[in-house]
Protein backbone atom coordinates (compact mmCIF):
# COMPACT_ATOMS: atom_id res chain seq x y z
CA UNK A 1 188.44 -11.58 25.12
CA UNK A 2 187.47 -10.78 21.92
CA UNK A 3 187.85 -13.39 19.01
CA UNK A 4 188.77 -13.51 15.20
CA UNK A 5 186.72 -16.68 13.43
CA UNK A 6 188.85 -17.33 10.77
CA UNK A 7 190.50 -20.40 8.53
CA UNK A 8 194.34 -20.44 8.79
CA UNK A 9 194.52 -20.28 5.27
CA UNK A 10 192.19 -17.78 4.35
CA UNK A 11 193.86 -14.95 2.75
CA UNK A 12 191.01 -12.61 4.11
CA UNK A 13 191.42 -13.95 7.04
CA UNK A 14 195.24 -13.48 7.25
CA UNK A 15 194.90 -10.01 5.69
CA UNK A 16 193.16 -9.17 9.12
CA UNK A 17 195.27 -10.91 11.21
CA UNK A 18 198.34 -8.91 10.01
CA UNK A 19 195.86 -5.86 10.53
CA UNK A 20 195.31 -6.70 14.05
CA UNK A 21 198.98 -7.42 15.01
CA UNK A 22 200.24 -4.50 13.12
CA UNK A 23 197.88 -1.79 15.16
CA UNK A 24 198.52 -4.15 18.56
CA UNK A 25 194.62 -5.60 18.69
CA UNK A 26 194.87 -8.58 19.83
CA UNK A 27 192.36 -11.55 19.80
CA UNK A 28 192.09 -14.99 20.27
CA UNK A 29 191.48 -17.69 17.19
CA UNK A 30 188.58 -19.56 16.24
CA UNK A 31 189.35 -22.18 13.37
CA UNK A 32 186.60 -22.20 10.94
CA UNK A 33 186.15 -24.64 8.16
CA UNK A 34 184.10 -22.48 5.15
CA UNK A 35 183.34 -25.75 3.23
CA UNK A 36 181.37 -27.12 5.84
CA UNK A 37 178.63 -24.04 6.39
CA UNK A 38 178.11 -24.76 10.29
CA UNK A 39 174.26 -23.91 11.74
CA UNK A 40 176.59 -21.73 14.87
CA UNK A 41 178.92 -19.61 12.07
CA UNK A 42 175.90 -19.23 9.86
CA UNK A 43 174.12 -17.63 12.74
CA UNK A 44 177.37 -15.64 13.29
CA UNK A 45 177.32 -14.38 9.79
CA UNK A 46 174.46 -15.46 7.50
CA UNK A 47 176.93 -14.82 4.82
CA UNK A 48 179.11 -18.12 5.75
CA UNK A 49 182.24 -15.79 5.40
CA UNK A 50 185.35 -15.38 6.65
CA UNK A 51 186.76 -13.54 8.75
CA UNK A 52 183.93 -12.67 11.61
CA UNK A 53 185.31 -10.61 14.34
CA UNK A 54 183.47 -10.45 17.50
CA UNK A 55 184.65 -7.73 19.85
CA UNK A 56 184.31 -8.18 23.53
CA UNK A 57 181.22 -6.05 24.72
CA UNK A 58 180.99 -4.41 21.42
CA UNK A 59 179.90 -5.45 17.76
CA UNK A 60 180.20 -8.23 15.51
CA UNK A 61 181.95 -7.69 12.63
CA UNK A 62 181.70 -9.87 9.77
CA UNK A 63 184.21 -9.62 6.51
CA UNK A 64 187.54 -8.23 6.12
CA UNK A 65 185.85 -4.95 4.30
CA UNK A 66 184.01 -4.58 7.37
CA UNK A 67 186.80 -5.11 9.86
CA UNK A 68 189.10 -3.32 8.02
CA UNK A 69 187.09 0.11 7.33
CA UNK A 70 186.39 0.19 11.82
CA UNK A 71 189.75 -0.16 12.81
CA UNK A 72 190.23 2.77 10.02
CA UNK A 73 188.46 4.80 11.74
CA UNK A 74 189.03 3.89 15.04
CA UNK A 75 192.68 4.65 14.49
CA UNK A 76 191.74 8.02 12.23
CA UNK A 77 193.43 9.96 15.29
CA UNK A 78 197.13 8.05 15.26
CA UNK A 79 198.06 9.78 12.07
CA UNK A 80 197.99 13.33 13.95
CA UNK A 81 200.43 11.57 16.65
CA UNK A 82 203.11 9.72 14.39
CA UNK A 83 202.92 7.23 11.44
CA UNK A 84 200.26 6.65 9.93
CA UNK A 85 198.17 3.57 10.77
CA UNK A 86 198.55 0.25 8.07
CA UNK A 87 194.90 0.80 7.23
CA UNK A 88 193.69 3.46 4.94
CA UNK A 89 195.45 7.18 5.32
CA UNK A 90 196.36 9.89 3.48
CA UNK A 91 194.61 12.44 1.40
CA UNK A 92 191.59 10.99 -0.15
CA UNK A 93 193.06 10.11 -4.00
CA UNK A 94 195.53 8.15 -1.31
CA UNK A 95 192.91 6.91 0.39
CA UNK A 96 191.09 5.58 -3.20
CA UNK A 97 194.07 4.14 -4.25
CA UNK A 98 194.29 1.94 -1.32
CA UNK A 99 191.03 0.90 -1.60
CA UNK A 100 190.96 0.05 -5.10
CA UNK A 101 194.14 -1.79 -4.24
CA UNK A 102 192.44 -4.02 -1.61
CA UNK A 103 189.35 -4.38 -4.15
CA UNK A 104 191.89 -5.77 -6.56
CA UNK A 105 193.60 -8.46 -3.95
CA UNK A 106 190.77 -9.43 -1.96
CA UNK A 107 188.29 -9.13 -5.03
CA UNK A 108 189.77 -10.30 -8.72
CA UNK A 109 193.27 -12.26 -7.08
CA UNK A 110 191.04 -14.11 -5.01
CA UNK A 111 188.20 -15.07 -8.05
CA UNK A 112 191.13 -16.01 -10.28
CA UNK A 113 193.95 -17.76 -7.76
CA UNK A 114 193.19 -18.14 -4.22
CA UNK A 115 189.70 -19.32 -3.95
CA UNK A 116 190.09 -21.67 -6.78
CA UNK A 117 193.57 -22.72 -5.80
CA UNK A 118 192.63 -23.42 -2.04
CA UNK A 119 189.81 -25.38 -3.40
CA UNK A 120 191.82 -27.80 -5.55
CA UNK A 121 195.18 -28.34 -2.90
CA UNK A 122 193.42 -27.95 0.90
CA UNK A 123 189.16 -27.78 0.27
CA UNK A 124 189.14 -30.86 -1.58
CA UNK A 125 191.89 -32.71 0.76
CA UNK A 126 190.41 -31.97 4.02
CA UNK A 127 186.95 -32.80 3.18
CA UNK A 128 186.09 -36.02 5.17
CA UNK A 129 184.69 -38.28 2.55
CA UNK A 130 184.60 -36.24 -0.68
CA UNK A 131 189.22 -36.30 -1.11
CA UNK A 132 190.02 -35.26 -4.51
CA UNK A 133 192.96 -35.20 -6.43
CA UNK A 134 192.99 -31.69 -7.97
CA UNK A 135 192.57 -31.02 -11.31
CA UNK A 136 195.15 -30.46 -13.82
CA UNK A 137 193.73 -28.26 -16.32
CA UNK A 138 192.39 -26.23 -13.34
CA UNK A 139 195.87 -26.03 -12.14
CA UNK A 140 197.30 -24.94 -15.38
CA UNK A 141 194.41 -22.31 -15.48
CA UNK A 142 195.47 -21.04 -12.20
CA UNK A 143 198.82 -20.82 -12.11
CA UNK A 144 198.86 -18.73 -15.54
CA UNK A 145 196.63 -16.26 -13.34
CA UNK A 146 199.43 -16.06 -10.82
CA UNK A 147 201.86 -15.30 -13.24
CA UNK A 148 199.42 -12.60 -14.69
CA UNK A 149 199.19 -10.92 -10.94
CA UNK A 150 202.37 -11.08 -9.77
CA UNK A 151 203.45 -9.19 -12.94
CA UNK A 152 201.46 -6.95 -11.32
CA UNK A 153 202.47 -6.71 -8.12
CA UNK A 154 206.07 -6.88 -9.23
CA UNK A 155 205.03 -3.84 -11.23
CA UNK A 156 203.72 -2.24 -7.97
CA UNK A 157 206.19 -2.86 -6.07
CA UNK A 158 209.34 -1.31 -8.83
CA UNK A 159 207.24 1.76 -9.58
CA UNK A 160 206.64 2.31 -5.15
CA UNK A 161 207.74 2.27 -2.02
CA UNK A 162 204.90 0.09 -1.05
CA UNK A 163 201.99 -1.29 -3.32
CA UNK A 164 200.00 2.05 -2.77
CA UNK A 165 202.30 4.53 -2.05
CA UNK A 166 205.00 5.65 0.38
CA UNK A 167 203.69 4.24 3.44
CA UNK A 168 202.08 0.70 4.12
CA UNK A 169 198.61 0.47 3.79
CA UNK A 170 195.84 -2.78 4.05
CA UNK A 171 196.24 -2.72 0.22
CA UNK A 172 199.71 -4.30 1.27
CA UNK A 173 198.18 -6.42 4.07
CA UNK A 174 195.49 -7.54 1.37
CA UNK A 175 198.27 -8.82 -1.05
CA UNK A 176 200.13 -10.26 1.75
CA UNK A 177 197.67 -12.33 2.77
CA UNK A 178 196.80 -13.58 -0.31
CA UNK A 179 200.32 -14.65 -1.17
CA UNK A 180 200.96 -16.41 2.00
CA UNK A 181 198.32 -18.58 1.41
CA UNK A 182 199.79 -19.03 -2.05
CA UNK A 183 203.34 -19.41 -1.08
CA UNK A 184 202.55 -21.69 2.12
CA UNK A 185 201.22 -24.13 -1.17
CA UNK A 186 204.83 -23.29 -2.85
CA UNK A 187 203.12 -21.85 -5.89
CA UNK A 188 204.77 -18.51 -6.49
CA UNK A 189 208.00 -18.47 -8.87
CA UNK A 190 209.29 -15.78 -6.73
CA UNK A 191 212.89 -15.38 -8.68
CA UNK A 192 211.05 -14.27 -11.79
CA UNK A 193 209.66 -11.12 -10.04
CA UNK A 194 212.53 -9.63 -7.96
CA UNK A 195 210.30 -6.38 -7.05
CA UNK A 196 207.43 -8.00 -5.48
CA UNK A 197 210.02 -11.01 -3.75
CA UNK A 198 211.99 -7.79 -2.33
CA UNK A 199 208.25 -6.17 -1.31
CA UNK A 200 207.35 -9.56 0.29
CA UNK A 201 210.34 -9.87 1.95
CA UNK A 202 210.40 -6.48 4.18
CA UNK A 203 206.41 -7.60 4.96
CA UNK A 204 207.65 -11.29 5.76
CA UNK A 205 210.70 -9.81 8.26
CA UNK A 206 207.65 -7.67 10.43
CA UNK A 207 206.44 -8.98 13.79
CA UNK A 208 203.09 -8.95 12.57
CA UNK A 209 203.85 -12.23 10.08
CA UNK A 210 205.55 -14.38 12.85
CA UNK A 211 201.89 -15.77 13.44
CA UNK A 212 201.61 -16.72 9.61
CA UNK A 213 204.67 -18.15 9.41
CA UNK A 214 203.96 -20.79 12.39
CA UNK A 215 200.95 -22.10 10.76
CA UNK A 216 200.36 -25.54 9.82
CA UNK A 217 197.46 -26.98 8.10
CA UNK A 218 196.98 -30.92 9.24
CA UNK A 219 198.15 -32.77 6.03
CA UNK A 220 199.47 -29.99 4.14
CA UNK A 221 202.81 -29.54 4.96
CA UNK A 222 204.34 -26.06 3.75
CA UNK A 223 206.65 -25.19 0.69
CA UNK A 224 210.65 -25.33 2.18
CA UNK A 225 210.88 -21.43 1.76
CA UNK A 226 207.51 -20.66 3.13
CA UNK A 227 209.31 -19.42 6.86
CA UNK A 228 212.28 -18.71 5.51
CA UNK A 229 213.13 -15.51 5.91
CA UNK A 230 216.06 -15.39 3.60
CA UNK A 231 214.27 -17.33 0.88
């Protein structure tokens, strides 16, 4: 069986588990806390990243760049068949918008909001011994940078059909799984960006979410929209 290491509320991590489910891959779950830099996940991925995903009598992938650019071309083939695959498609300025999209999400979102954010509300509770109370300037920061990119994605999301273009791509999947994570915290002011809530909503009605949506993080209850589907 092959296996996905991954945190539940890793927006990498989610990113490729909406990948998987969306192109019918499926793999069993290995819970991985990244504060606590394991001897076994270290020798899994020297890196101490998530997600690793180890593919029955085949290779060990580690990072959602890495995952994401095999299934690409592994599925290269489907777009001669029907729709195109939620990956990377297209003609190649396509293809380099996608990317840069995913660069964006999984690269400057996650160094101004996620990372930081996850480490204030769920790093810094769950840690046995070392329980902080986050900090409120940090916070402040933060949530000024969420503003900042969901202007963006609101912006996206008015000016396309989907972040990248006309059809769904892992730039989409990136985003998603970055505002999950987000959202499961209840930190996104969704009314104040009707593009991006409408955007979100269409990628929160697909099979591929239902997974997200049942998570639960011990001691961190979700935000009261966070599985709503009508929220």
């Amino acid at each position: 069986m092959h296996t996905l290491t991954q945190f539940r509320l890793c927006p990498k991590s989610r990113s490729i588990r909406l990948a998987l489910a969306e192109v019918a891959f499926e793999a069993a779950l290995a819970e991985e806390r990244p504060w606590e830099w394991r001897d076994e996940f270290l020798a899994l991925n020297p890196a101490g990243e998530l997600p690793v995903l180890e593919i029955d009598s085949g290779p060990v992938l580690c990072g959602a760049y890495a995952i994401s650019e095999y299934f690409s071309e592994l599925l290269k083939d489907r777009e001669k068949d029907g729709p195109p695959p939620p990956l990377f498609h297209g003609p190649l300025d396509e293809q380099a918008e996608q990317r840069r999209l995913v660069d964006w999400f999984h690269g400057k979102l996650d160094r101004e909001v996620t990372r930081e954010l996850l480490v204030e509300r769920v790093y810094g509770h769950l840690m046995p011994g070392e329980a902080h109370a986050p900090d409120p300037a940090a916070l402040r920061a933060i949530r000024a940078n969420i503003r900042y990119h969901l202007g963006y994605v609101n912006h996206l999301a008015h000016e396309r059909r989907w972040l990248a273009g006309d059809e769904m791509s892992f730039a989409d999947l990136a985003a998603a799984g970055h505002l999950s994570s987000i959202d499961y915290l209840g930190e996104i002011p969704w009314e104040a960006y009707p593009a991006a809530k409408a955007w979100y909503a269409r990628l929160k009605s697909r099979p591929s979410f239902r997974s997200l949506l049942a998570d639960r993080t011990p001691g961190i209850a979700p935000a009261p929209v966070y599985a709503d589907l009508d929220f």
